[in-house]
Protein backbone atom coordinates (compact mmCIF):
# COMPACT_ATOMS: atom_id res chain seq x y z
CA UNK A 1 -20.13 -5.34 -126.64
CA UNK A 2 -23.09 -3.59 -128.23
CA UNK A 3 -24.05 -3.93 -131.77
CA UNK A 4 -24.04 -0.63 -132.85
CA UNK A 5 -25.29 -1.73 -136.48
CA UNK A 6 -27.25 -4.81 -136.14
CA UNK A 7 -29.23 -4.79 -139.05
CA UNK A 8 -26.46 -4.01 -141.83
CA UNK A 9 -23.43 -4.84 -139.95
CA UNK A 10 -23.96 -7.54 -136.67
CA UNK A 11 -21.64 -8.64 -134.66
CA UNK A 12 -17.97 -6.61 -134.06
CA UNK A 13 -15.87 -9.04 -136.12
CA UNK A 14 -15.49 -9.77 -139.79
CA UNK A 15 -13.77 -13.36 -141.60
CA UNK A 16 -11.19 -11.87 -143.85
CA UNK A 17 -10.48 -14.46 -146.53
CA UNK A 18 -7.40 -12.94 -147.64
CA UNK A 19 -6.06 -13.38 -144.08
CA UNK A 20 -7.67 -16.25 -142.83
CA UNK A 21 -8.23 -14.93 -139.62
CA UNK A 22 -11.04 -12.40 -137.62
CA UNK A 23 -10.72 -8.30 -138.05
CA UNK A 24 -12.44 -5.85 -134.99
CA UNK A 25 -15.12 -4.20 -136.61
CA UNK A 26 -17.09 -2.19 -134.38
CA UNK A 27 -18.82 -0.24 -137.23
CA UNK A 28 -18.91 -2.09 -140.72
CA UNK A 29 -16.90 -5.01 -142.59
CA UNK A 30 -14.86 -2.29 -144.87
CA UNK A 31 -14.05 0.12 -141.17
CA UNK A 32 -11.32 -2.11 -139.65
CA UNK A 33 -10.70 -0.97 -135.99
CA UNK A 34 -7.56 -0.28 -135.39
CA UNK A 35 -4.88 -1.79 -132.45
CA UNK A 36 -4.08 1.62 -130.04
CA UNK A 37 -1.81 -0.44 -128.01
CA UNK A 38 0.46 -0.06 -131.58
CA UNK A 39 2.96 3.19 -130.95
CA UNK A 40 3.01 2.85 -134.59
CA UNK A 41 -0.70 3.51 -134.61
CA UNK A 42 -0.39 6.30 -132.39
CA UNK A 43 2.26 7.68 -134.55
CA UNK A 44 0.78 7.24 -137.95
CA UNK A 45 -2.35 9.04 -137.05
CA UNK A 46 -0.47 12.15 -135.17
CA UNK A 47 0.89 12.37 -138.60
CA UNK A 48 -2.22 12.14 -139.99
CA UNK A 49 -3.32 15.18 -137.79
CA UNK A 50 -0.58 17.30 -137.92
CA UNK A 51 -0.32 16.79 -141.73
CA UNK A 52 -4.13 17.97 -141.61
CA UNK A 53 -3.36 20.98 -139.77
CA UNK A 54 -0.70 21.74 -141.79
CA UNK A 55 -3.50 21.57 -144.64
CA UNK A 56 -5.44 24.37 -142.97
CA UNK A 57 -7.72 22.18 -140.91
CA UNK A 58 -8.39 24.18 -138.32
CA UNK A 59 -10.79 21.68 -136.53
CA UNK A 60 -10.40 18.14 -136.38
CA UNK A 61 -13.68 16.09 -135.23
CA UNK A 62 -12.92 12.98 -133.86
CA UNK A 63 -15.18 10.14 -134.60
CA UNK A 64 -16.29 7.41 -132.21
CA UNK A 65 -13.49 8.48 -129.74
CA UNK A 66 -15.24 6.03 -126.84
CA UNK A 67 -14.48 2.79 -129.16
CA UNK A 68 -10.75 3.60 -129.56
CA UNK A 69 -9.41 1.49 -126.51
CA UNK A 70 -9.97 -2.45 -125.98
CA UNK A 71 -10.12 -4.83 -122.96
CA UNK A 72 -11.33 -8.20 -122.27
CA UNK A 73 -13.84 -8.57 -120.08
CA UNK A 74 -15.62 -4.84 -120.74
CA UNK A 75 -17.99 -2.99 -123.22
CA UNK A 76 -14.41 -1.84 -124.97
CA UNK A 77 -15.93 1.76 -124.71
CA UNK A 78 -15.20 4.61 -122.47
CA UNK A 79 -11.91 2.42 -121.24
CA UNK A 80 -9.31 5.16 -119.44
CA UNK A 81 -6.98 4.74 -121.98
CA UNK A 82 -9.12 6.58 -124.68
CA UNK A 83 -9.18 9.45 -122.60
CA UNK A 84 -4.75 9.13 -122.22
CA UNK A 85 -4.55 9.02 -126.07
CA UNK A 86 -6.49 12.01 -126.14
CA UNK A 87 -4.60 13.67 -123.90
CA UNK A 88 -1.23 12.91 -125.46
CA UNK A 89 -2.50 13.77 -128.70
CA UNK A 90 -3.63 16.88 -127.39
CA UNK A 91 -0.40 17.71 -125.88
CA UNK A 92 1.36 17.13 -129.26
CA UNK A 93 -0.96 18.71 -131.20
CA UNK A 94 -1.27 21.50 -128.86
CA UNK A 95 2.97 21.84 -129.25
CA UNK A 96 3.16 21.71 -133.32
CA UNK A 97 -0.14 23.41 -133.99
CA UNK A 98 -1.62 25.43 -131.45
CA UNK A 99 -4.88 26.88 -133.14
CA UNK A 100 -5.97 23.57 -133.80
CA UNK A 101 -8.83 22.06 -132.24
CA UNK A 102 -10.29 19.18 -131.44
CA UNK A 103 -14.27 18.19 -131.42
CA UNK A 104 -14.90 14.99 -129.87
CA UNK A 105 -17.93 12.73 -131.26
CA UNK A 106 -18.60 10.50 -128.21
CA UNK A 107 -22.60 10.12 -127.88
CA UNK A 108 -22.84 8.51 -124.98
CA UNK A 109 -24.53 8.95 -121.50
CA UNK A 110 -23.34 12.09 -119.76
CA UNK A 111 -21.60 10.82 -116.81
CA UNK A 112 -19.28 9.32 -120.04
CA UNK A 113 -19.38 12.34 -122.10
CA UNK A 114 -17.58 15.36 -119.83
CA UNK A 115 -14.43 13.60 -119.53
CA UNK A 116 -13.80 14.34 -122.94
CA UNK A 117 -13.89 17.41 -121.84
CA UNK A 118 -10.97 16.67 -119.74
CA UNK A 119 -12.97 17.07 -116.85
CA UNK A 120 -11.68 15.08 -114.76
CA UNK A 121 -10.44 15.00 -110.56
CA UNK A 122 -7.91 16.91 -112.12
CA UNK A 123 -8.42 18.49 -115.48
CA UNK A 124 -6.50 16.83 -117.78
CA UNK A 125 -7.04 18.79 -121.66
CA UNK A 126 -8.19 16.56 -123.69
CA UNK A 127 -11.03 17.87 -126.35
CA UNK A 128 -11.98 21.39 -126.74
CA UNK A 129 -15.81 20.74 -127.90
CA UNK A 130 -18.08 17.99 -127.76
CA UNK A 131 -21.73 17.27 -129.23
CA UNK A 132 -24.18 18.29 -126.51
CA UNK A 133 -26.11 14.69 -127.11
CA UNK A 134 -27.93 14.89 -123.71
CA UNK A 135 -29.14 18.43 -124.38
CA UNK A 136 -30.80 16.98 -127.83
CA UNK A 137 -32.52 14.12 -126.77
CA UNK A 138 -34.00 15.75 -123.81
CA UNK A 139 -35.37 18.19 -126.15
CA UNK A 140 -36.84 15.59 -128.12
CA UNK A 141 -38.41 14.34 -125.12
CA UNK A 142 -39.39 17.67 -123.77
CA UNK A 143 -41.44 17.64 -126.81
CA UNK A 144 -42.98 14.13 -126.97
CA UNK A 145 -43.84 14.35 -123.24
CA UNK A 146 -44.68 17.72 -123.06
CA UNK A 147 -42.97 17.96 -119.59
CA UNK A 148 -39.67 19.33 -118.94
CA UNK A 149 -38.84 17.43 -115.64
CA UNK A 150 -36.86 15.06 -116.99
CA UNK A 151 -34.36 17.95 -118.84
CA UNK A 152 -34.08 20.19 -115.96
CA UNK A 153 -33.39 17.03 -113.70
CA UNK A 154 -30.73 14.93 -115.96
CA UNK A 155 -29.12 18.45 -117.16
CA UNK A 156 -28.98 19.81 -113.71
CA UNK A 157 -26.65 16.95 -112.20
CA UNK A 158 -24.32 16.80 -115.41
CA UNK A 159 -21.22 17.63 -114.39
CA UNK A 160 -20.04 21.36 -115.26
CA UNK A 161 -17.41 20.96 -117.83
CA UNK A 162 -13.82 23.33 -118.12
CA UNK A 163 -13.97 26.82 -118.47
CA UNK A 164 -11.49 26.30 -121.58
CA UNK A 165 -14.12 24.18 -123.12
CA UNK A 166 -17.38 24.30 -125.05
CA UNK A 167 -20.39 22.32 -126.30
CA UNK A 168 -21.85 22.05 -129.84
CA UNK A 169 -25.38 22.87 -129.37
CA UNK A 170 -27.58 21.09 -131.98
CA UNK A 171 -31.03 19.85 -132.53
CA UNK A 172 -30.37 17.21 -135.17
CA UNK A 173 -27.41 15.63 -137.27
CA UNK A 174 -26.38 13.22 -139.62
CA UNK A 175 -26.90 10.16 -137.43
CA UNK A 176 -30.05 8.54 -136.33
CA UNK A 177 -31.37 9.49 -132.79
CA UNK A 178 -30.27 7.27 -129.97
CA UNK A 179 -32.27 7.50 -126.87
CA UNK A 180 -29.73 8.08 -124.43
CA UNK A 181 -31.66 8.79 -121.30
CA UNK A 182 -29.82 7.14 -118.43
CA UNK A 183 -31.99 5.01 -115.58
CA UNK A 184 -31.22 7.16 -113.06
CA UNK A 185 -32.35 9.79 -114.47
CA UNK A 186 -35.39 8.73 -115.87
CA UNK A 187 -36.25 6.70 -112.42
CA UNK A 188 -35.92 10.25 -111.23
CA UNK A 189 -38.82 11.75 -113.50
CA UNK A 190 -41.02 9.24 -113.06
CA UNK A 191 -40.58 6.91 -115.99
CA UNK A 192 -39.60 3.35 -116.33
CA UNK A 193 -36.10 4.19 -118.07
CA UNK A 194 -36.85 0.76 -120.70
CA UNK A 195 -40.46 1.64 -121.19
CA UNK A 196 -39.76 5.50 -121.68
CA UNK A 197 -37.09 4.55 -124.06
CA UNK A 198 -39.10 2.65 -126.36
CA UNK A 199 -42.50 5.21 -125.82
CA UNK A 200 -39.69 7.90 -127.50
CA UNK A 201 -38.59 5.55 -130.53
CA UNK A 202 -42.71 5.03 -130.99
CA UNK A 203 -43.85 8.35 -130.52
CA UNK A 204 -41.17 9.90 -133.27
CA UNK A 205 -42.08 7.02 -135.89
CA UNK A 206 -45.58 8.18 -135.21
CA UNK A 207 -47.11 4.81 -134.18
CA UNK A 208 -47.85 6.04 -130.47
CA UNK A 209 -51.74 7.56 -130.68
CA UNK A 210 -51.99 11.43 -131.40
CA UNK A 211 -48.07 11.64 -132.41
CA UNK A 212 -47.47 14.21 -134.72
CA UNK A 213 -43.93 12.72 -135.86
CA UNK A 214 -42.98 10.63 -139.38
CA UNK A 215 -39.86 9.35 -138.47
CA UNK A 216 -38.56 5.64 -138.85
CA UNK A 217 -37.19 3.37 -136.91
CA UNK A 218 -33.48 2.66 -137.31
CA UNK A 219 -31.50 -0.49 -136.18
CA UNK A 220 -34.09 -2.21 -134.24
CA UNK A 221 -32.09 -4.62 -132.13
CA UNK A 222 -34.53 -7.34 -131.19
CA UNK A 223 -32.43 -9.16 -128.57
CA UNK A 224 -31.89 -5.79 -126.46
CA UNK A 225 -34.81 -4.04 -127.51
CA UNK A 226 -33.03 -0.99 -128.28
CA UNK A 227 -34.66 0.89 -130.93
CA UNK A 228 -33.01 4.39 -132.48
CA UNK A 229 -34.84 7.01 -134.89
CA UNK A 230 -34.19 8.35 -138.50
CA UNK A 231 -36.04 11.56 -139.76
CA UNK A 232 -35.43 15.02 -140.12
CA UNK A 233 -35.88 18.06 -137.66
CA UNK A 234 -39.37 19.35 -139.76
CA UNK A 235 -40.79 15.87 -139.97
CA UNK A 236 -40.46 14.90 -136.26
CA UNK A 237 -41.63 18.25 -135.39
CA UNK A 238 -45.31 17.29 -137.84
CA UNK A 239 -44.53 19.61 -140.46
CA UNK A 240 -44.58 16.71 -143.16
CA UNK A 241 -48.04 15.33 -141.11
CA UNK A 242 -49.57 19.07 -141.29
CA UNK A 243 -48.53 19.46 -144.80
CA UNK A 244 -50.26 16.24 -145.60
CA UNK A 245 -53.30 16.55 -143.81
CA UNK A 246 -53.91 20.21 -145.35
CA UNK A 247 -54.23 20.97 -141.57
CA UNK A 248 -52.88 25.22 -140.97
CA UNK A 249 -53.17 24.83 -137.64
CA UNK A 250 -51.17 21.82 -137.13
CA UNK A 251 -48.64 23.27 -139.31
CA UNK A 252 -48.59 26.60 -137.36
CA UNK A 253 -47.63 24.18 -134.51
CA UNK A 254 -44.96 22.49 -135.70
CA UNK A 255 -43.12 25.53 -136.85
CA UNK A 256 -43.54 26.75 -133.27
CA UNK A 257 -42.14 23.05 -132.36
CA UNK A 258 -39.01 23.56 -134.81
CA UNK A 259 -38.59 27.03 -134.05
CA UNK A 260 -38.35 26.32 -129.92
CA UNK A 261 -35.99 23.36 -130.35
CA UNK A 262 -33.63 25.62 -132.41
CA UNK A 263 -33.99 28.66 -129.95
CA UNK A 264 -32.48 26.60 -126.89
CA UNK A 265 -29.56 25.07 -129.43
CA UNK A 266 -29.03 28.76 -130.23
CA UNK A 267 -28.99 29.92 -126.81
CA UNK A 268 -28.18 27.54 -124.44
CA UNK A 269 -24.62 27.53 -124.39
CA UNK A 270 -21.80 26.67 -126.78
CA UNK A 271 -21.38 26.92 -130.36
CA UNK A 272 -24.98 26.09 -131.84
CA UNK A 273 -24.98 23.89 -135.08
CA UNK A 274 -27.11 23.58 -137.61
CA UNK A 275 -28.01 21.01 -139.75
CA UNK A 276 -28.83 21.87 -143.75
CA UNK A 277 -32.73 21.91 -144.18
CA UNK A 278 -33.36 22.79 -140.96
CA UNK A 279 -33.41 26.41 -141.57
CA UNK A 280 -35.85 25.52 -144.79
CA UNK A 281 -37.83 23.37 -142.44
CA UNK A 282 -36.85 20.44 -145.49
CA UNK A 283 -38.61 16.59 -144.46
CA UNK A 284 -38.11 13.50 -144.75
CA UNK A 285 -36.73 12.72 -148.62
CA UNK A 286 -37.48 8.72 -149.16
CA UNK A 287 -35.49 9.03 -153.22
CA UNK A 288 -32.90 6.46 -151.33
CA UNK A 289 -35.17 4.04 -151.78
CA UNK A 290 -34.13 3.53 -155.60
CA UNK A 291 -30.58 3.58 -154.60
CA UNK A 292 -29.62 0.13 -153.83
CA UNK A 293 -26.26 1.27 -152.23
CA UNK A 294 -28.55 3.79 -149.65
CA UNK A 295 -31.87 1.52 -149.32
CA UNK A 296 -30.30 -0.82 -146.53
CA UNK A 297 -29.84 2.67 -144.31
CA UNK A 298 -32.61 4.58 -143.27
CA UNK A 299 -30.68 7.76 -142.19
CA UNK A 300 -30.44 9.00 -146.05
CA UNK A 301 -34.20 10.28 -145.41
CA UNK A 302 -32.79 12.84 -143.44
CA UNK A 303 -29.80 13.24 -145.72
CA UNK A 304 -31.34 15.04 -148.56
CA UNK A 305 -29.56 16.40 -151.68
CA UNK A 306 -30.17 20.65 -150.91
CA UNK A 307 -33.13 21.57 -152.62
CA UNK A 308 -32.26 24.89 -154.07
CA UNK A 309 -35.63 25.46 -155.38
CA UNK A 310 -36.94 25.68 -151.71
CA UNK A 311 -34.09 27.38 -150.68
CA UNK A 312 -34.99 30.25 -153.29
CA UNK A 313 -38.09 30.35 -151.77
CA UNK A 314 -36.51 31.34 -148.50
CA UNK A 315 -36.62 35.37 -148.77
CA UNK A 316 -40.39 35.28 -149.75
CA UNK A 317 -42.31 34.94 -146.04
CA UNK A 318 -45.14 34.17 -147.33
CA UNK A 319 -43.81 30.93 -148.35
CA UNK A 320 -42.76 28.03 -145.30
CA UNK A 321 -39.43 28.38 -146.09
CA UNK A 322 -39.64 31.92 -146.10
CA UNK A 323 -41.03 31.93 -142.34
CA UNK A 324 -38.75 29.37 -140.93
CA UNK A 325 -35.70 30.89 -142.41
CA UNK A 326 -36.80 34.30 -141.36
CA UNK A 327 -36.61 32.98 -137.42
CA UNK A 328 -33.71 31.38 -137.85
CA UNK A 329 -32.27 34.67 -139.24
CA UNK A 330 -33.91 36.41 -136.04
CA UNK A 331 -32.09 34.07 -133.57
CA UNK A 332 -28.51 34.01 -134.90
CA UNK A 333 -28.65 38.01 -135.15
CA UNK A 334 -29.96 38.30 -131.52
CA UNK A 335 -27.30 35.92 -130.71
CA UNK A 336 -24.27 37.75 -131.88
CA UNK A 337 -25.47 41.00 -130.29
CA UNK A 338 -26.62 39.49 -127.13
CA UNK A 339 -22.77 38.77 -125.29
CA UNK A 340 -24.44 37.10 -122.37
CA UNK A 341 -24.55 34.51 -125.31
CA UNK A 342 -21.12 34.46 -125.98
CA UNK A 343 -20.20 30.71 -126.24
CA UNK A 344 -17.81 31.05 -122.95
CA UNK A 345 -21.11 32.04 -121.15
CA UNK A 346 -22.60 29.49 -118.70
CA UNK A 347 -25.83 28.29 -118.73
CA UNK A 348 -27.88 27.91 -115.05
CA UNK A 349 -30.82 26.54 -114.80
CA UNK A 350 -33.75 28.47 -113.41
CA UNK A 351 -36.51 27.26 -111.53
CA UNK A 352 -40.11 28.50 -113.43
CA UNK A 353 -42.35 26.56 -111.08
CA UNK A 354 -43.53 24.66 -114.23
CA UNK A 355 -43.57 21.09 -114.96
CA UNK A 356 -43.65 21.84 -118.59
CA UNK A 357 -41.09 24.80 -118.53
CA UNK A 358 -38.10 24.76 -118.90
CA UNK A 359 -35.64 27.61 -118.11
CA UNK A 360 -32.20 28.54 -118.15
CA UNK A 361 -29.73 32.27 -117.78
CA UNK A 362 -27.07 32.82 -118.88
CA UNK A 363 -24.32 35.18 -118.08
CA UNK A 364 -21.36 37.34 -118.72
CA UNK A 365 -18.78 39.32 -117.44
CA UNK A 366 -19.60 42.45 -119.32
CA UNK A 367 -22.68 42.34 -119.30
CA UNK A 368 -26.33 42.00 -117.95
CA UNK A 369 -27.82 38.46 -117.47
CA UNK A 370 -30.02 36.48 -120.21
CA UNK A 371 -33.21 34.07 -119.24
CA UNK A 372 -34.99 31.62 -121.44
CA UNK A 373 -38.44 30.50 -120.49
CA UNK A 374 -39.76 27.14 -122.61
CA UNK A 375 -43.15 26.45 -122.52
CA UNK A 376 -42.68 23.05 -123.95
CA UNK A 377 -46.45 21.53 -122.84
CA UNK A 378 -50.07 21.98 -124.69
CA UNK A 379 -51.32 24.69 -122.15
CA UNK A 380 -50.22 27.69 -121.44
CA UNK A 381 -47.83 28.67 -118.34
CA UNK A 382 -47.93 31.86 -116.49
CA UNK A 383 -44.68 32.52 -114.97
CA UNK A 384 -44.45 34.58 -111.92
CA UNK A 385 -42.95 37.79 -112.62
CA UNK A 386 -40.49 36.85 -109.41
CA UNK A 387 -38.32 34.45 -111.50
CA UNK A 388 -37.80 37.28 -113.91
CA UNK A 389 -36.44 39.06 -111.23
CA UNK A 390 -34.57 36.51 -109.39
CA UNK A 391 -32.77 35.86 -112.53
CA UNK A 392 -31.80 39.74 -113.19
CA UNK A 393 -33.90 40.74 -115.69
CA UNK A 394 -37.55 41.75 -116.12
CA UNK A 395 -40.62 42.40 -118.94
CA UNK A 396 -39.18 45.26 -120.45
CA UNK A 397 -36.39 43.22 -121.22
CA UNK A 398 -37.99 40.72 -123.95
CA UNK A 399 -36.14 40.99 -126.77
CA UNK A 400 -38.19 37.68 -128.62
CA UNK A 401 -40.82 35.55 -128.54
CA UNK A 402 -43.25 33.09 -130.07
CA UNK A 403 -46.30 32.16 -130.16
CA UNK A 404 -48.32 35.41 -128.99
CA UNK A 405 -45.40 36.55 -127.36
CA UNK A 406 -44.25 37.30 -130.36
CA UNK A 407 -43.63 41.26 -130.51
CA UNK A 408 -45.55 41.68 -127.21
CA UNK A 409 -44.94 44.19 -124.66
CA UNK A 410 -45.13 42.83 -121.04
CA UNK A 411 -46.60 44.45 -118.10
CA UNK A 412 -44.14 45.11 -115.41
CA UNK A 413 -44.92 42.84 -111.99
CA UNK A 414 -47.78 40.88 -114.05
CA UNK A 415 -47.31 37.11 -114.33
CA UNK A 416 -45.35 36.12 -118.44
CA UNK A 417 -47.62 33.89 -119.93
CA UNK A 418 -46.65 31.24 -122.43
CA UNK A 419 -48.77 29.84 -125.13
CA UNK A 420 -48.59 25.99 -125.64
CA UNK A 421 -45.14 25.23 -127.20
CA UNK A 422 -43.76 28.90 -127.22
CA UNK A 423 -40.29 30.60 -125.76
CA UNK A 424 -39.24 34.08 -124.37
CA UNK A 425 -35.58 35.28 -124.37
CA UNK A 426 -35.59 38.32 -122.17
CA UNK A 427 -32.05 40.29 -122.30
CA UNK A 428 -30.91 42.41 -119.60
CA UNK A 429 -29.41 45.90 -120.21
């Protein structure tokens, strides 16, 4: 078993005095794990659901769901009968309250991930959403590499989940960042999966040369080498480095950098969350520190009490707040009046021709077809007008841009070409 907190927590058993005798804990001495192979366990916490939903819950996220089940001999994660309790509490659930649903939190690789999805052989309902981890930390790489191979490749084999299903979209959450790029698919790009691994925790703590991230390192495990991240969204895109260095251009930069990451959680399929500060472009805040019950954890930088004097500032575009927020209000109202974006909407990949693109189109029904193009590298990428129209749609159908894309009107037939870290959403009609 992996020690998912070795700094604060080692190990995944605690001496109870009282009892004189070990307790499972996966997570932390006071988070006892409980025994699933109990039908009084099962039962207590179907009450504790249904009771919930009988509360007005209408969405019930389910926390480490891959830990639930236990057998000798194995990781105890992922075991098939986490995904049977899911299903039969699904089923009951599903009988007594019908509207209610349920988000799995399972951040693991993605050949582990879909099946809470219930996809399965055969589909067997188990969540109805599920954190999109892959899709975040291949952003995050996208960025730090400046190469998109390694997204379009990993996110291309993932295995399409149930029509009746969605994804939650998001760019950064409460938790640290685990680099969860599988072997295979980083074999597959190019990169030596343990090597790449630890170049990502470097390059977003900003010890790699020419990084532009202050991040930290979180629960360094020195026997396995694993290494996660804290920090938030603006200060692993360089706003806090730009900000300090007095440097406009750099901060220009890593707006763009927030900006794009937020644009694909937006429109890439699924409900798109987002995280408070992002949309204020709010960094790292180290006042843990001089709590002793928060200094042992490093995620409280990027757990901030809401700073409402920034927010205030967040009508005003002159201001950084006042920019950021402004995009962000941009995206969401394209999004609602775009329905190729409807969260029921596929994404498909779409070949650009570009290493350091990265492009996707969506579609619906009742409507015309939708095509991101992501320039995620530091030079700029002509696309051939060809994929535009492979994919449906063409120049006069740009709804928004960055970069200098950014209210620009496209010639029809010419090549689109992306600045260095910019997007294009075009929109059929």
């Amino acid at each position: 078993m992996r020690d998912v907190f070795p700094d604060f927590a080692p190990g995944s058993f605690t001496w109870d005095d009282d009892l004189q005798a070990w307790v499972w804990t996966t997570f932390n001495d006071f988070q006892w794990d409980l025994n699933h192979a109990n039908p009084a366990v099962f039962s207590e916490l179907l009450d504790v659901m249904l009771f919930l939903a009988g509360q007005g819950v209408e969405i019930l996220r389910l926390d480490a769901v891959p830990f639930t089940w236990k057998r000798m001999g194995t990781d105890c994660e992922n075991q098939p009968e986490a995904h049977l309790l899911l299903q039969a509490w699904r089923a009951l659930v599903a009988i007594a309250a019908p509207a209610v649903v349920f988000k799995a939190e399972a951040i693991v690789p993605p050949d582990d991930l879909v099946p809470y999805l219930g996809a399965h052989p055969r589909f067997r309902p188990e969540c109805d959403l599920a954190y999109h981890n892959q899709l975040m930390v291949l952003l995050w790489n996208c960025l730090a590499t400046k190469d998109a191979q390694l997204a379009n490749h990993a996110l291309a084999r993932m295995t399409p989940i149930p029509p009746s299903t969605s994804w939650v979209t998001y760019v950064r959450g409460h938790d640290d960042i685990g680099w969860a790029i599988s072997d295979a698919d980083a074999w597959a790009a190019g990169f030596d999966p343990w090597a790449h691994r630890r170049f990502l925790a470097d390059f977003y703590t900003g010890r790699f040369p020419g990084s532009f991230a202050r991040g930290l390192d979180f629960q360094p495990n020195p026997v396995t080498g694993d290494v996660r991240t804290s920090g938030s969204s603006a200060s692993l895109c360089g706003i806090e480095a730009a900000l300090g260095a007095g440097d406009s251009d750099a901060l220009a930069l890593a707006v763009r950098r927030l900006v794009l990451l937020h644009s694909v959680a937006i429109s890439f399929g699924g409900t798109p969350l987002l995280y408070m500060g992002d949309e204020l472009a709010l960094r790292n805040d180290t006042s843990y520190l001089t709590d002793p019950a928060r200094v042992g954890d490093d995620r409280w930088i990027h757990r901030p009490p809401m700073d409402w004097v920034a927010a205030a500032r967040r009508h005003d575009p002159s201001t950084l707040e006042g920019e950021v927020f402004g995009w962000f209000v941009r995206l969401l109202d394209l999004r609602r009046s775009t329905e190729a974006l409807h969260g029921g909407a596929p994404a498909e990949l779409w070949s650009s021709g570009h290493d350091s693109v990265f492009a996707y189109r969506r579609r619906h029904p009742r409507s015309a077809p939708f095509l991101a193009i992501v320039n995620v590298g530091d030079r700029r990428a002509a696309v051939d007008h060809a994929v535009l129209a492979g994919a449906g749609v063409s120049a006069s159908d740009l709804v928004l841009g960055s970069g200098a894309l950014d209210g620009a009107r496209l010639q029809e037939g010419a090549p689109v070409v992306l600045p260095p870290v910019s997007f294009a959403w075009f929109a059929g009609r």
